[in-house]
C-alpha atoms as a PDB file:
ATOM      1  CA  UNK A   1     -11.755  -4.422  -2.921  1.00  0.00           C
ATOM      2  CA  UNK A   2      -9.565  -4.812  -5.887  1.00  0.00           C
ATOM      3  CA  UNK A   3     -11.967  -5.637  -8.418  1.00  0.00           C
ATOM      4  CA  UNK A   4     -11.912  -1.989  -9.896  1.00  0.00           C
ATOM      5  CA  UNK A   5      -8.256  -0.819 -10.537  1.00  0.00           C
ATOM      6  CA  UNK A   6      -5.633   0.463 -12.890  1.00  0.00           C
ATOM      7  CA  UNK A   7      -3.582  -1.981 -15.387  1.00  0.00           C
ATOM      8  CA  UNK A   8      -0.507  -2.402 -13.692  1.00  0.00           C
ATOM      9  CA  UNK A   9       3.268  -2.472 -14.852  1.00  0.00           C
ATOM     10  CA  UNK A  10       5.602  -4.948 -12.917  1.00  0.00           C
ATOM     11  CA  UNK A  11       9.649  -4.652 -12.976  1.00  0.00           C
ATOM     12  CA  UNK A  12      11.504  -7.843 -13.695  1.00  0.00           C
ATOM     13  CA  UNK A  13      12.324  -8.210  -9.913  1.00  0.00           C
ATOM     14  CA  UNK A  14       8.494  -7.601  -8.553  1.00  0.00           C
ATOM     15  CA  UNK A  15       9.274  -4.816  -6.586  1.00  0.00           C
ATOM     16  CA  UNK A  16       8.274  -1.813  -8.414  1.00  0.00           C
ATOM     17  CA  UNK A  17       4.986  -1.435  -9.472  1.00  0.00           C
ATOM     18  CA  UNK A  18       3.476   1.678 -11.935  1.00  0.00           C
ATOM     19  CA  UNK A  19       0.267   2.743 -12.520  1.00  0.00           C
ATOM     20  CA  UNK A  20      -1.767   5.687 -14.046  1.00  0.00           C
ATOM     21  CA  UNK A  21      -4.196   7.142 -11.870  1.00  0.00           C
ATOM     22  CA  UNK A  22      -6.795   9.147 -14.434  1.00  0.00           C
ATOM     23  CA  UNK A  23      -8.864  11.885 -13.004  1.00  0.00           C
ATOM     24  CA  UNK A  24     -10.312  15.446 -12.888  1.00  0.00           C
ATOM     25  CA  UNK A  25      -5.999  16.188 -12.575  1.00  0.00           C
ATOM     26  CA  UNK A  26      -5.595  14.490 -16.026  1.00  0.00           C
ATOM     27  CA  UNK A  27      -2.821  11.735 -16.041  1.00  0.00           C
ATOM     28  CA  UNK A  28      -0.745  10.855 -12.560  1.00  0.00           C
ATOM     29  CA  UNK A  29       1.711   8.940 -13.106  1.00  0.00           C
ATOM     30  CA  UNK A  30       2.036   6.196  -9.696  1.00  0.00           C
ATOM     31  CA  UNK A  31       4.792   4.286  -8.622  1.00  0.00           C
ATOM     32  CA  UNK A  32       4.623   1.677  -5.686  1.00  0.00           C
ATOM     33  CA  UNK A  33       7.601   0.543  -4.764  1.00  0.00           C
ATOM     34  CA  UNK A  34       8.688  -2.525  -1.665  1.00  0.00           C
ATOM     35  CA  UNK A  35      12.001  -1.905  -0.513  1.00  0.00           C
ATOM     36  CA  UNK A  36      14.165  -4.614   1.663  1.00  0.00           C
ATOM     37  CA  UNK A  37      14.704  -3.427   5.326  1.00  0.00           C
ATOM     38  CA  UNK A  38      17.047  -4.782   7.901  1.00  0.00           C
ATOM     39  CA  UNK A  39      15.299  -7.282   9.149  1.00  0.00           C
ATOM     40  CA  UNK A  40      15.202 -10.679   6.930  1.00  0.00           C
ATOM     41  CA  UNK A  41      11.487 -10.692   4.663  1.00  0.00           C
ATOM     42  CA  UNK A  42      10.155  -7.432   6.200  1.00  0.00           C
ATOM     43  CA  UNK A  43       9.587  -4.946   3.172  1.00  0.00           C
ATOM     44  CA  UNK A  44       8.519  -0.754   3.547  1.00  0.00           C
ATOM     45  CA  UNK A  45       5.913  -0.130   0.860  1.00  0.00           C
ATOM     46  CA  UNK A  46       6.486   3.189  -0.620  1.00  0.00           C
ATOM     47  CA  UNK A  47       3.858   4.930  -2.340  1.00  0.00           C
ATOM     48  CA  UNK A  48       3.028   8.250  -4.025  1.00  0.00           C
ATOM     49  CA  UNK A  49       3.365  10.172  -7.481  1.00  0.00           C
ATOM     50  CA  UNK A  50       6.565   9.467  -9.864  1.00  0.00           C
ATOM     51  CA  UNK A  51       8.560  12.609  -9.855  1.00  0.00           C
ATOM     52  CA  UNK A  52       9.037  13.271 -13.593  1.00  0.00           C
ATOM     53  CA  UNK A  53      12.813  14.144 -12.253  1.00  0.00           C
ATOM     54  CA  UNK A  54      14.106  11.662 -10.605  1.00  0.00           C
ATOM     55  CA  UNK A  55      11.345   8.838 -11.259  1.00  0.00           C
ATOM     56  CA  UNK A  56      11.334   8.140  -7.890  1.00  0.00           C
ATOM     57  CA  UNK A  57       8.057   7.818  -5.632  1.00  0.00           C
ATOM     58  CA  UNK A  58       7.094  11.560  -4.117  1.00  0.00           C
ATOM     59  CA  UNK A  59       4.917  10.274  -1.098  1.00  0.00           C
ATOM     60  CA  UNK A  60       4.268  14.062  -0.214  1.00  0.00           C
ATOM     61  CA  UNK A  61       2.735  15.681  -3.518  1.00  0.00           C
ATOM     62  CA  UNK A  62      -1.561  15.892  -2.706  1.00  0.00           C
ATOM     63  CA  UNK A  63      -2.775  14.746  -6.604  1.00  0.00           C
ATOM     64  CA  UNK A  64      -6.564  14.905  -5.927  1.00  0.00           C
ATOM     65  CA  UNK A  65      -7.637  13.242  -8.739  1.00  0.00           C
ATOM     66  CA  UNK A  66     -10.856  12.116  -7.838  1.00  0.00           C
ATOM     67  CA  UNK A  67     -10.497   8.681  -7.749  1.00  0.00           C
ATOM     68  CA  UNK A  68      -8.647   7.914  -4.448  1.00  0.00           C
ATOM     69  CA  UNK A  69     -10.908   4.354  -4.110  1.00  0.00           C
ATOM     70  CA  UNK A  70      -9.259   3.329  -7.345  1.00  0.00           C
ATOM     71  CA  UNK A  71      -5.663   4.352  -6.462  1.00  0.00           C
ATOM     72  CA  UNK A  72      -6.174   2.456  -3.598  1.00  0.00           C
ATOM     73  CA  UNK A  73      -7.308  -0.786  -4.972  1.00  0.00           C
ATOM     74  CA  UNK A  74      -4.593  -0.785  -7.422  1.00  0.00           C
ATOM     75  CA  UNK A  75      -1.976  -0.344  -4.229  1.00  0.00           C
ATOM     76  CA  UNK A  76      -4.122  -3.543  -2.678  1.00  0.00           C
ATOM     77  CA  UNK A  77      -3.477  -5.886  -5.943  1.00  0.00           C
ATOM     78  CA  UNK A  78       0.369  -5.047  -5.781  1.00  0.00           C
ATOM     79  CA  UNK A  79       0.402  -6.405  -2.206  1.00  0.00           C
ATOM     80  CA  UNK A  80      -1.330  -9.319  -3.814  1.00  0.00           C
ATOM     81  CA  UNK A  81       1.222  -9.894  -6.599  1.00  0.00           C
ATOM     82  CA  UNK A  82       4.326  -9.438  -3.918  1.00  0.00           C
ATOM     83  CA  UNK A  83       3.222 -11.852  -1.420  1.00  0.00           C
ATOM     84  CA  UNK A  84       2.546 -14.026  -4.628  1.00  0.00           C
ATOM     85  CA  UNK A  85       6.483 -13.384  -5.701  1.00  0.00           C
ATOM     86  CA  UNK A  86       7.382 -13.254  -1.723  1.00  0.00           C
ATOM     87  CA  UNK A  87       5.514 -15.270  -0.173  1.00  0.00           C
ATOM     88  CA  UNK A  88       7.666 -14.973   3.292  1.00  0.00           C
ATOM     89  CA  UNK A  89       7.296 -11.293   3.009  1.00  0.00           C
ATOM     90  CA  UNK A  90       5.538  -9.007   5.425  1.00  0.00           C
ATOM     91  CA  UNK A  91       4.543  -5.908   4.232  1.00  0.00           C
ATOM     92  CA  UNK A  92       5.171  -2.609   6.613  1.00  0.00           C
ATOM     93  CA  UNK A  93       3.346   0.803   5.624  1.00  0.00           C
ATOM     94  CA  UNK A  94       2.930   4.124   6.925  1.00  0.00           C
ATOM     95  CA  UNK A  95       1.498   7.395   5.319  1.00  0.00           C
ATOM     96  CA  UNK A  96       4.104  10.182   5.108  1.00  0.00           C
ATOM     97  CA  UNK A  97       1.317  12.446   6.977  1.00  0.00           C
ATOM     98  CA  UNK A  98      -0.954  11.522   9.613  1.00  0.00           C
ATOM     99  CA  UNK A  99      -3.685  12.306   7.440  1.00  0.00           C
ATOM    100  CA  UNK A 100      -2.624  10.050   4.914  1.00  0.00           C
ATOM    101  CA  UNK A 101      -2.185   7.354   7.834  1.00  0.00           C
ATOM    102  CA  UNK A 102      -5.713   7.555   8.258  1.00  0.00           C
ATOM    103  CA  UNK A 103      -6.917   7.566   4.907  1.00  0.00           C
ATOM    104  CA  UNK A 104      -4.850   4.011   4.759  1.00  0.00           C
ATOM    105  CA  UNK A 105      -6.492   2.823   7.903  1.00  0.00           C
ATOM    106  CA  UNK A 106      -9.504   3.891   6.524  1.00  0.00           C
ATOM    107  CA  UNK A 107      -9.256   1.789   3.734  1.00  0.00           C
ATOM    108  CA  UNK A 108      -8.514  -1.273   5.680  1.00  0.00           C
ATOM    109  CA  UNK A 109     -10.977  -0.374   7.972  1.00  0.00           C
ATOM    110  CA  UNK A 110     -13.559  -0.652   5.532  1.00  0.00           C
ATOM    111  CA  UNK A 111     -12.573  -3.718   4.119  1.00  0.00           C
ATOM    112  CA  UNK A 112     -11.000  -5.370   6.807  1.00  0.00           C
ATOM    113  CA  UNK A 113     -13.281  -8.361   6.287  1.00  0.00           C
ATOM    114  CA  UNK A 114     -12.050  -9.130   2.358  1.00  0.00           C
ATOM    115  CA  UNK A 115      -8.559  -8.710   3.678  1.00  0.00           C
ATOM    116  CA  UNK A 116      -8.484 -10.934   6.580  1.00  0.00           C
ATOM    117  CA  UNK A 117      -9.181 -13.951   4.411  1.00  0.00           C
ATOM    118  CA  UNK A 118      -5.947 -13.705   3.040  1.00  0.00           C
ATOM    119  CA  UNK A 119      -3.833 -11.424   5.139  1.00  0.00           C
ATOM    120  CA  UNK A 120      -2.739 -11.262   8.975  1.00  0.00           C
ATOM    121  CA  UNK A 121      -3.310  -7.311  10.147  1.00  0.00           C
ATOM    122  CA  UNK A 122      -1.582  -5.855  12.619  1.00  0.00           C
ATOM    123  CA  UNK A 123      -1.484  -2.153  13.752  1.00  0.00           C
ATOM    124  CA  UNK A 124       1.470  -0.216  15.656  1.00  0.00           C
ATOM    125  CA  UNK A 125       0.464   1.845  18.925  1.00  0.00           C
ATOM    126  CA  UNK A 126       3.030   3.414  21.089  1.00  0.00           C
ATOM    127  CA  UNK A 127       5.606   1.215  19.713  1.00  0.00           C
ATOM    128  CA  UNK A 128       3.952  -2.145  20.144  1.00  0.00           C
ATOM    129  CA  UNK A 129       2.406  -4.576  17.321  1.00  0.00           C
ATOM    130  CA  UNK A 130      -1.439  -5.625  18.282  1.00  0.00           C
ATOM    131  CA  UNK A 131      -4.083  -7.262  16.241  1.00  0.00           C
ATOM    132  CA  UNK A 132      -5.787  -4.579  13.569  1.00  0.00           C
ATOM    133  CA  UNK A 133      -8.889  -2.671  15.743  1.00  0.00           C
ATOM    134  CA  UNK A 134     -11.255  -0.542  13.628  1.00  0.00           C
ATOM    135  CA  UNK A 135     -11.228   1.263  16.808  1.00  0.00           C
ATOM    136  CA  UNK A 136      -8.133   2.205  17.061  1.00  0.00           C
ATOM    137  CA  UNK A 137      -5.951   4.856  15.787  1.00  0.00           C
ATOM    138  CA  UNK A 138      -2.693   3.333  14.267  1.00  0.00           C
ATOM    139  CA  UNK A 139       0.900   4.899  13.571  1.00  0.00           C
ATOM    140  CA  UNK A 140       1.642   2.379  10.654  1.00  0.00           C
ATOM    141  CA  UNK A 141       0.776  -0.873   9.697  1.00  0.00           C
ATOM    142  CA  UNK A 142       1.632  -4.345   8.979  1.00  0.00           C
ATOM    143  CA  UNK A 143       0.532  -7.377   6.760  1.00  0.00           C
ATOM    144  CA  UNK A 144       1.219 -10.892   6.323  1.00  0.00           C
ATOM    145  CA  UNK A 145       0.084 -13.378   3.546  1.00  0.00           C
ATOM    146  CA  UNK A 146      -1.452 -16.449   4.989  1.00  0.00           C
ATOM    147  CA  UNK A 147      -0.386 -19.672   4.364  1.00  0.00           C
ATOM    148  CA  UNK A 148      -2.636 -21.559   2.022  1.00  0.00           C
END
């Protein structure tokens, strides 16, 4: 799953991560960023465009830049490198749209198999954590590293 991506850049406390997505758009510039939440080693992963403003992620902006499968494997090896850094850490994501949702769970859908070798899934339905379904239709989402 993460064999074809974009070089990554790393801040000094592992928690931002930026990346240029290259397409028919030209040069995106990609930020993905895991921010602390109030509960103790649960993280938000934030993802989208950098805003040339405020160089902050813009999870809203549509980029179609023809290589979503890439952009998405890049996202996958940060999650890697985190739970590398943080190895307590689980990792809670959501799209911004519900479309985007489903592009995510599409992508964990289809390699769902790769991931569980390392990774715990879980999926939120009507407010309750279960066991990642293909099946199933998912508000956000949540991973943990295994132990080795």
């Amino acid at each position: 799953m993460i064999d074809d991506r974009y070089h990554i850049e790393v801040d000094e406390k592992n928690t931002v991560y930026e990346f240029v997505s290259i397409g028919s758009k030209g040069y995106i510039h990609k930020i993905v960023k895991y921010s602390e939440t109030n509960l103790k080693n649960l993280y938000n992963l934030g993802f989208g465009d950098r805003d040339q403003d405020t160089n902050e992620v813009d999870d809203l902006v549509v980029t179609n830049n023809g290589d979503s499968q890439k952009v998405l494997s890049t996202v996958a090896a940060t999650v890697y490198h985190f739970t590398d850094k943080y190895p307590d850490a689980s990792i809670i994501a959501a799209g911004s749209t519900k479309a985007r949702t489903r592009l995510y769970q599409m992508g964990i859908s289809n390699n769902l198999e790769a991931i569980e070798k390392d990774f715990t899934v879980f999926g939120l339905k009507a407010k309750k954590w279960e066991p990642f379904n293909k099946r199933t239709n998912y508000e956000a989402f949540l991973v943990k590293r295994k132990k080795t």
